[in-house]
Protein backbone atom coordinates (compact mmCIF):
# COMPACT_ATOMS: atom_id res chain seq x y z
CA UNK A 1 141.54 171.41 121.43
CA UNK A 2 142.65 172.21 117.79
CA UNK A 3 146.01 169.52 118.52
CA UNK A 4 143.22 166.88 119.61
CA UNK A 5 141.16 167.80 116.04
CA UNK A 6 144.03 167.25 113.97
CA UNK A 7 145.50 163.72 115.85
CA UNK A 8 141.78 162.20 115.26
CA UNK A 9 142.38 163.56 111.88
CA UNK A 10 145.80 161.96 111.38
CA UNK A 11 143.91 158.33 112.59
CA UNK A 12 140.24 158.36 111.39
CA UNK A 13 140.83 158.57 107.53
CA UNK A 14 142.95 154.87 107.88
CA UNK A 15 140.31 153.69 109.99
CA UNK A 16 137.88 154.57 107.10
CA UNK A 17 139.93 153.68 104.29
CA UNK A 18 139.73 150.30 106.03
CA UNK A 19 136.06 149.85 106.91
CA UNK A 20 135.24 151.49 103.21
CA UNK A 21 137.35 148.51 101.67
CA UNK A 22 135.50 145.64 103.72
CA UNK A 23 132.15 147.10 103.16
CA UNK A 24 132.61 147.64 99.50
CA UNK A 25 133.39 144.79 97.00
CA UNK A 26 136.02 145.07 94.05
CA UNK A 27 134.95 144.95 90.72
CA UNK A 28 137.45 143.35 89.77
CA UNK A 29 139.40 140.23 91.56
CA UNK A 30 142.43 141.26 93.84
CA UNK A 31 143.40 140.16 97.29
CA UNK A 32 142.86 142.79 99.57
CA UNK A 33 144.08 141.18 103.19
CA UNK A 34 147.52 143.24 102.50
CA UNK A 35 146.08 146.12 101.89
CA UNK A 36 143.87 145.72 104.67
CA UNK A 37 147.05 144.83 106.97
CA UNK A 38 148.22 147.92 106.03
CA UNK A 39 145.71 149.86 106.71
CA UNK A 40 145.05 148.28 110.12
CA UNK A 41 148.66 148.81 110.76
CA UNK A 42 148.47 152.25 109.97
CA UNK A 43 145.54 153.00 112.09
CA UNK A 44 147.03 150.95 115.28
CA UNK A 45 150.59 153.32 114.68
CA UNK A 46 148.57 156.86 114.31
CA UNK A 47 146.42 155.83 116.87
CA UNK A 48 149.54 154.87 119.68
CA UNK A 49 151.13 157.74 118.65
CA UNK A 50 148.10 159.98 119.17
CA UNK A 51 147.79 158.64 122.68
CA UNK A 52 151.44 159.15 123.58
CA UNK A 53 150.79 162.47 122.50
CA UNK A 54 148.59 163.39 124.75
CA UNK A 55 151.68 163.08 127.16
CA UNK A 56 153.18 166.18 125.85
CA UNK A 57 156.79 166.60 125.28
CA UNK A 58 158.65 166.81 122.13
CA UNK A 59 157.40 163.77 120.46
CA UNK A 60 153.67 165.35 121.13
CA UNK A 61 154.76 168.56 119.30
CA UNK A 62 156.36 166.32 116.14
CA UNK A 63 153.03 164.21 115.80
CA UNK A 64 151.30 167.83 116.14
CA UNK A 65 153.31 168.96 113.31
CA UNK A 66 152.47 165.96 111.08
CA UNK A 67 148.94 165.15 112.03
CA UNK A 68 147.71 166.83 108.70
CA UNK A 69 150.10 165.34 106.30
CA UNK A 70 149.09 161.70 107.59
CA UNK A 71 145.35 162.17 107.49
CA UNK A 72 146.04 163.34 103.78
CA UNK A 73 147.88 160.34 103.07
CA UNK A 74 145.25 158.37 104.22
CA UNK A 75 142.63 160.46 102.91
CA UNK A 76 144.56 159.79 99.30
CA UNK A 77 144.46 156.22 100.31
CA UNK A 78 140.62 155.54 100.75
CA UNK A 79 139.71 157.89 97.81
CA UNK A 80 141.95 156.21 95.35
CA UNK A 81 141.46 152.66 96.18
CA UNK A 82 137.13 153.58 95.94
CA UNK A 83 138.20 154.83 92.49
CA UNK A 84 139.73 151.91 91.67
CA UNK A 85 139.69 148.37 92.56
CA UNK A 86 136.16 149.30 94.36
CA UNK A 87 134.23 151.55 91.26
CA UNK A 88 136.72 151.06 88.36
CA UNK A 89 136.56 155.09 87.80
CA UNK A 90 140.21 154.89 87.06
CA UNK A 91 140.45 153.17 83.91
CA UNK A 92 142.18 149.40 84.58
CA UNK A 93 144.70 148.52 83.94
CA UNK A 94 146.92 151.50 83.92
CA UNK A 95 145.83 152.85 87.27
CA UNK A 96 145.71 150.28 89.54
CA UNK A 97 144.32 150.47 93.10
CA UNK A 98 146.14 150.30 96.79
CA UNK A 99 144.95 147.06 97.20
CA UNK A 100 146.29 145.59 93.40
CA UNK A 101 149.94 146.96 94.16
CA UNK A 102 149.95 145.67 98.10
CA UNK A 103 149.25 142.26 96.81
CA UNK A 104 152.22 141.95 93.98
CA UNK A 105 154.07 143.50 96.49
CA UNK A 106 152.93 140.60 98.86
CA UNK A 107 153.10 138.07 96.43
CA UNK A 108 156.75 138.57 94.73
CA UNK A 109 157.98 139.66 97.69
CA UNK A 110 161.06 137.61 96.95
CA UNK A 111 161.92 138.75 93.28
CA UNK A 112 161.43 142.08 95.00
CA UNK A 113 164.09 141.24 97.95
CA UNK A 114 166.66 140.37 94.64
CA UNK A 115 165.98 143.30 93.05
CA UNK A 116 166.98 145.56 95.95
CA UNK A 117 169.70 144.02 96.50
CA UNK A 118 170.97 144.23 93.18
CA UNK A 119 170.10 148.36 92.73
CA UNK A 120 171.48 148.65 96.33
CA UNK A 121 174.64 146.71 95.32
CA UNK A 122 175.10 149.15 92.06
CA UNK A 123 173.92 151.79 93.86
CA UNK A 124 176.70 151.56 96.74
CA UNK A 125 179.49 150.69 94.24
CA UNK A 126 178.70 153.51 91.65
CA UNK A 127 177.57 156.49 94.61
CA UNK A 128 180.69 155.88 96.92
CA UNK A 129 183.00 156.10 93.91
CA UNK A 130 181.44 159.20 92.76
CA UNK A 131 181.17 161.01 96.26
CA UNK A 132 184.37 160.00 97.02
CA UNK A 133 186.18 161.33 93.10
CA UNK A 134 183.78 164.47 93.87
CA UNK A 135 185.06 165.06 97.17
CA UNK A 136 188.71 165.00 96.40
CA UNK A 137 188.11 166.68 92.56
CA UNK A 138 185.80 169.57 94.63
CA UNK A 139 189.04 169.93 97.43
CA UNK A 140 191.88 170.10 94.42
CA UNK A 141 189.62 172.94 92.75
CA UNK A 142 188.51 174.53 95.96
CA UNK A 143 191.54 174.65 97.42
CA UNK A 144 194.43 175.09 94.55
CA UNK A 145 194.29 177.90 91.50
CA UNK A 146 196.21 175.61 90.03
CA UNK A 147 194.08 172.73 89.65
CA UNK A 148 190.86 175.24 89.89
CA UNK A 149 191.90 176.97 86.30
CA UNK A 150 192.64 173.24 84.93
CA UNK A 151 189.45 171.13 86.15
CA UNK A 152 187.08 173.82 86.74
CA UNK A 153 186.36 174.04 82.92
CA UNK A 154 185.75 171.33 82.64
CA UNK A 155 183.87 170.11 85.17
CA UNK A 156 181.45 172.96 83.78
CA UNK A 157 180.68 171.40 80.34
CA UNK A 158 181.16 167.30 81.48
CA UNK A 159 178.67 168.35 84.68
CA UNK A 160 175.73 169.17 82.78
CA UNK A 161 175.78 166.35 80.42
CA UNK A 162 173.46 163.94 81.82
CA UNK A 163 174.71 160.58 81.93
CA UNK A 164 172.81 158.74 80.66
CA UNK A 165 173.80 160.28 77.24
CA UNK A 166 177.21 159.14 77.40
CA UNK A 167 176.23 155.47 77.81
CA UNK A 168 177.48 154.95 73.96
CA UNK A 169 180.73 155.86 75.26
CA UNK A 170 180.60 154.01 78.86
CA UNK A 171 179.64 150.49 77.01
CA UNK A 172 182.68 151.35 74.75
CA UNK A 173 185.35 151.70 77.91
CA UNK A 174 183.53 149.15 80.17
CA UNK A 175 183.41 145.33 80.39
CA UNK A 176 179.88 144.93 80.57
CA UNK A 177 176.40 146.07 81.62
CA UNK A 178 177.25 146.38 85.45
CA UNK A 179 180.43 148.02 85.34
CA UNK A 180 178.50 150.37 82.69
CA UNK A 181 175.53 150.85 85.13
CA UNK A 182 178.32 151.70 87.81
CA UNK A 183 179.78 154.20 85.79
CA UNK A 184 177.17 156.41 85.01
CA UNK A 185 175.40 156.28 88.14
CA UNK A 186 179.23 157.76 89.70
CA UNK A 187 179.47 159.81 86.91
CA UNK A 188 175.78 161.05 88.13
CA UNK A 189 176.92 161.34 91.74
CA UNK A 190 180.51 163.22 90.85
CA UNK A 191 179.32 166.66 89.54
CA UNK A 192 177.31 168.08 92.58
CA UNK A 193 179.73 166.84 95.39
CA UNK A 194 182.34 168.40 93.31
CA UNK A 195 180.71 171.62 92.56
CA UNK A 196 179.42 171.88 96.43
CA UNK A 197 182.64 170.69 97.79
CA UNK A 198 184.84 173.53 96.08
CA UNK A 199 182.55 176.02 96.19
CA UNK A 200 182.50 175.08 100.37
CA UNK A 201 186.17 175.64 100.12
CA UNK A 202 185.82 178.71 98.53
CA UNK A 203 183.87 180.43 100.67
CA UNK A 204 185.65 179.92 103.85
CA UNK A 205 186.60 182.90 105.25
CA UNK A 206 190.29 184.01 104.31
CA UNK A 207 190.64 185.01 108.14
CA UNK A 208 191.28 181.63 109.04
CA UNK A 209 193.85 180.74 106.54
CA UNK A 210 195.83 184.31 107.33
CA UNK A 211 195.26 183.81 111.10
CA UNK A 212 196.99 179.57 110.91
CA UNK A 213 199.85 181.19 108.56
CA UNK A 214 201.28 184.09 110.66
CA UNK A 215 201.19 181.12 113.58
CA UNK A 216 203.36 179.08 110.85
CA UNK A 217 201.07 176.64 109.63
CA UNK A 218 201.79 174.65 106.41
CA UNK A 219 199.50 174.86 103.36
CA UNK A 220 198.97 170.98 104.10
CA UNK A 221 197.98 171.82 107.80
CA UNK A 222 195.52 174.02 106.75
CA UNK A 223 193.84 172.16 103.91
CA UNK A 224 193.70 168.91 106.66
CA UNK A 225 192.41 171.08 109.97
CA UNK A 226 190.84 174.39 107.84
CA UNK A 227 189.87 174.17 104.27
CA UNK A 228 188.30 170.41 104.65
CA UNK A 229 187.11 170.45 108.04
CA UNK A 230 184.88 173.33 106.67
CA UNK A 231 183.69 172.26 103.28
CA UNK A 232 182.01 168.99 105.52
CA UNK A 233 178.53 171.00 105.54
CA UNK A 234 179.09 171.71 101.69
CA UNK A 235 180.23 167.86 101.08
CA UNK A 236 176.74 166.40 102.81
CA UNK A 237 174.72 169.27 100.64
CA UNK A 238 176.32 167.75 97.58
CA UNK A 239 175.67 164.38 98.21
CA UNK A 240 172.42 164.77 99.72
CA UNK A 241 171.73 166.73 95.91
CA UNK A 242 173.60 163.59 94.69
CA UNK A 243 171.55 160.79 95.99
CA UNK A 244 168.43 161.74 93.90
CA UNK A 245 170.49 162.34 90.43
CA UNK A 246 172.26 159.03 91.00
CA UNK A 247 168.65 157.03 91.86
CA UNK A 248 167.33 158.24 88.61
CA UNK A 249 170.49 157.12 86.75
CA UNK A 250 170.02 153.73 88.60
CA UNK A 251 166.85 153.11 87.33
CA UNK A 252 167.72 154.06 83.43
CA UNK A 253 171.00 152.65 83.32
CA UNK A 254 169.39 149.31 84.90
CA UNK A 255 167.26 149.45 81.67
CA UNK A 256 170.12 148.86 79.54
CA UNK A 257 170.64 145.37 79.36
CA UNK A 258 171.08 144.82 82.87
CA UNK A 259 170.39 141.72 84.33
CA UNK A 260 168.52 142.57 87.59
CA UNK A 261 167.69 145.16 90.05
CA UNK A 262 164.71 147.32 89.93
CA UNK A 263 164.70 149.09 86.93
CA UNK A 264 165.21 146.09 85.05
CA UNK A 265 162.03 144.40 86.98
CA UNK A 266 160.33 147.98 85.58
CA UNK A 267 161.25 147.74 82.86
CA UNK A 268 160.01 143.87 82.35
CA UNK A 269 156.94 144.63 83.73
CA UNK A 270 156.23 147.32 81.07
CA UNK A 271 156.65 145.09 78.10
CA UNK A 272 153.59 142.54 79.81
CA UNK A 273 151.87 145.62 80.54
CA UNK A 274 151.47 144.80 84.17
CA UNK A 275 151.40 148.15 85.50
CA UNK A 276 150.49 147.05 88.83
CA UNK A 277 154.16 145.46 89.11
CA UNK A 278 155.77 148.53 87.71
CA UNK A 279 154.26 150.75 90.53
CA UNK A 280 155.15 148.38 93.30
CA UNK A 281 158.59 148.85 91.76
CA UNK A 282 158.03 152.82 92.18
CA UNK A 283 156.99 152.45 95.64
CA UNK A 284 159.97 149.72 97.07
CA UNK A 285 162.23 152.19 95.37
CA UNK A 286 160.61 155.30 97.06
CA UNK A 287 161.13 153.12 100.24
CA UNK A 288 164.33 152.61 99.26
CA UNK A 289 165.27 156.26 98.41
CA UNK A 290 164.29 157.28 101.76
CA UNK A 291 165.64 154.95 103.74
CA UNK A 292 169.32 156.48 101.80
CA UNK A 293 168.49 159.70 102.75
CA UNK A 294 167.87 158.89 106.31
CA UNK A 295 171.41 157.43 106.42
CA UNK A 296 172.91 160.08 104.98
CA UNK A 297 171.27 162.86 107.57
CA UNK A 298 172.16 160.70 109.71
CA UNK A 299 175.95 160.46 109.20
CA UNK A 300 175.92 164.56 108.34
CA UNK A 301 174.27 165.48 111.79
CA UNK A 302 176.40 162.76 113.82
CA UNK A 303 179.57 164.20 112.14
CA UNK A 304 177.87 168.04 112.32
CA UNK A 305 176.45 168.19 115.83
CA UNK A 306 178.81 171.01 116.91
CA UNK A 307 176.52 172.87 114.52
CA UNK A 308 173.67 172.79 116.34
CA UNK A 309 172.69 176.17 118.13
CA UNK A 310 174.73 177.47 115.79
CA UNK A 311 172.57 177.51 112.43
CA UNK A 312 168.78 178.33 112.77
């Protein structure tokens, strides 16, 4: 009975949110029929899902476990936009309502398509480059003394340097803004894969290594089938760690005289003061940082599944 509370819970405060905006006029003028899409939308998917659940089975006991946190959501909906667009308790125009930021959302739709494309183009250029100078800089310092006393150091004092601060020097060495952009956002992405990746290294057990080499294994054979094969889990930490450092770094370093993508749409907004444009801009990128994230889990537990049963 408390598993049929909660999945009401996780539909009625949409359902609300949605009757409370058609009742209610705005005080001020905004087109509401995305927001009310939305919110319809919303309600239909909570809804199906709460009637699949009744079916049992794991898909019952994952809806169980986030019936709370989607009522809240929804709850946070129909409180805010009744503060807002409906009242005008939240002082216009710096906090705009649901309904304001669902309708430039709506209606630029197509500078917004642009935009992604452009952050996710810099983004993919500047994050592979990084995860893939992190991965082989965290194997040479995980794996060799050698190039561990060398790089170590000083991946210690260029690591915590933000990068953002060495864009003086990154417009020096590069050819222009997007080559600048793709820089730092690498240079963003580089530290924690390579700090993860050779601390993975690190802290495989020694067994192994003495086990392959009184068999007559090479030092290469065991960095290929050993040492790398077991800093994977470590790799996917670092560049899960990564992707958030290296969004932020998007956004700035598309604030320097870049010519497109979302940070610069931000940071055009800002200067007209249309603040409902800049949080659209928070939200597609939200979207957008997600959506990442779910790749990269999903690569890490396609290439990880002998793990499972293993870790708890």
């Amino acid at each position: 009975m408390k598993h049929f509370y909660w999945r009401l819970f996780a539909v009625l405060p949409y359902a609300a949110a949605l009757a409370l905006n058609i009742l209610i006029p705005p005080v001020i003028e905004v087109d509401e029929l995305p927001f009310r899409v939305l919110l319809a939308a919303l309600t239909a998917y909570f809804g199906a899902r709460g009637l699949l659940a009744l079916r049992g089975g794991p898909r019952s006991e994952a809806f169980d476990r986030g019936a709370r946190f989607y009522g809240a959501v929804g709850v946070v909906f129909m409180v805010w936009d009744v503060l807002s667009s409906k009242t005008g308790v939240l002082p216009l125009p710096f906090f705009p309502g649901p309904a304001q930021i669902m309708e430039v959302m709506f209606r630029e739709r197509s500078a917004h398509a642009v935009n992604c494309l452009y952050s996710l183009r810099l983004f993919a250029a500047g994050f592979a480059a990084g995860s893939l100078f992190g991965s082989v800089s965290g194997i040479l310092i995980g794996w060799s003394d050698r190039w561990h006393y060398w790089l170590f150091p000083i991946m210690k004092v260029v690591g915590v340097i933000p990068a953002i601060a060495l864009v003086p020097l990154v417009l020096i060495v590069m050819p222009d803004t997007f080559s600048t952009a793709v820089a730092l956002v690498a240079l963003s992405a580089w530290f924690p894969v390579a700090f993860t990746t050779a601390r993975g290294i690190r802290s495989i057990d020694r067994t192994y290594f003495e086990a392959a080499r009184i068999l007559g294994a090479s030092d290469f054979y065991m960095l290929r089938k050993i040492a790398i094969p077991g800093a994977v889990p470590a790799i996917f930490t670092g560049i899960s760690t990564a992707t958030g450092i290296a969004f932020s770094t998007l956004v700035v370093s598309e604030m320097i005289g870049a010519r497109g993508g979302l940070g610069y749409y931000i940071n055009l907004a800002m200067g007209w003061m249309n603040y409902a444009s800049v949080y659209a801009a928070i939200v597609i990128m939200a979207i957008l940082f997600i959506a990442v994230l779910t790749a990269i889990n999903g690569i890490k537990n396609r290439l990880l599944a002998w793990q499972k049963g293993l870790i708890k």
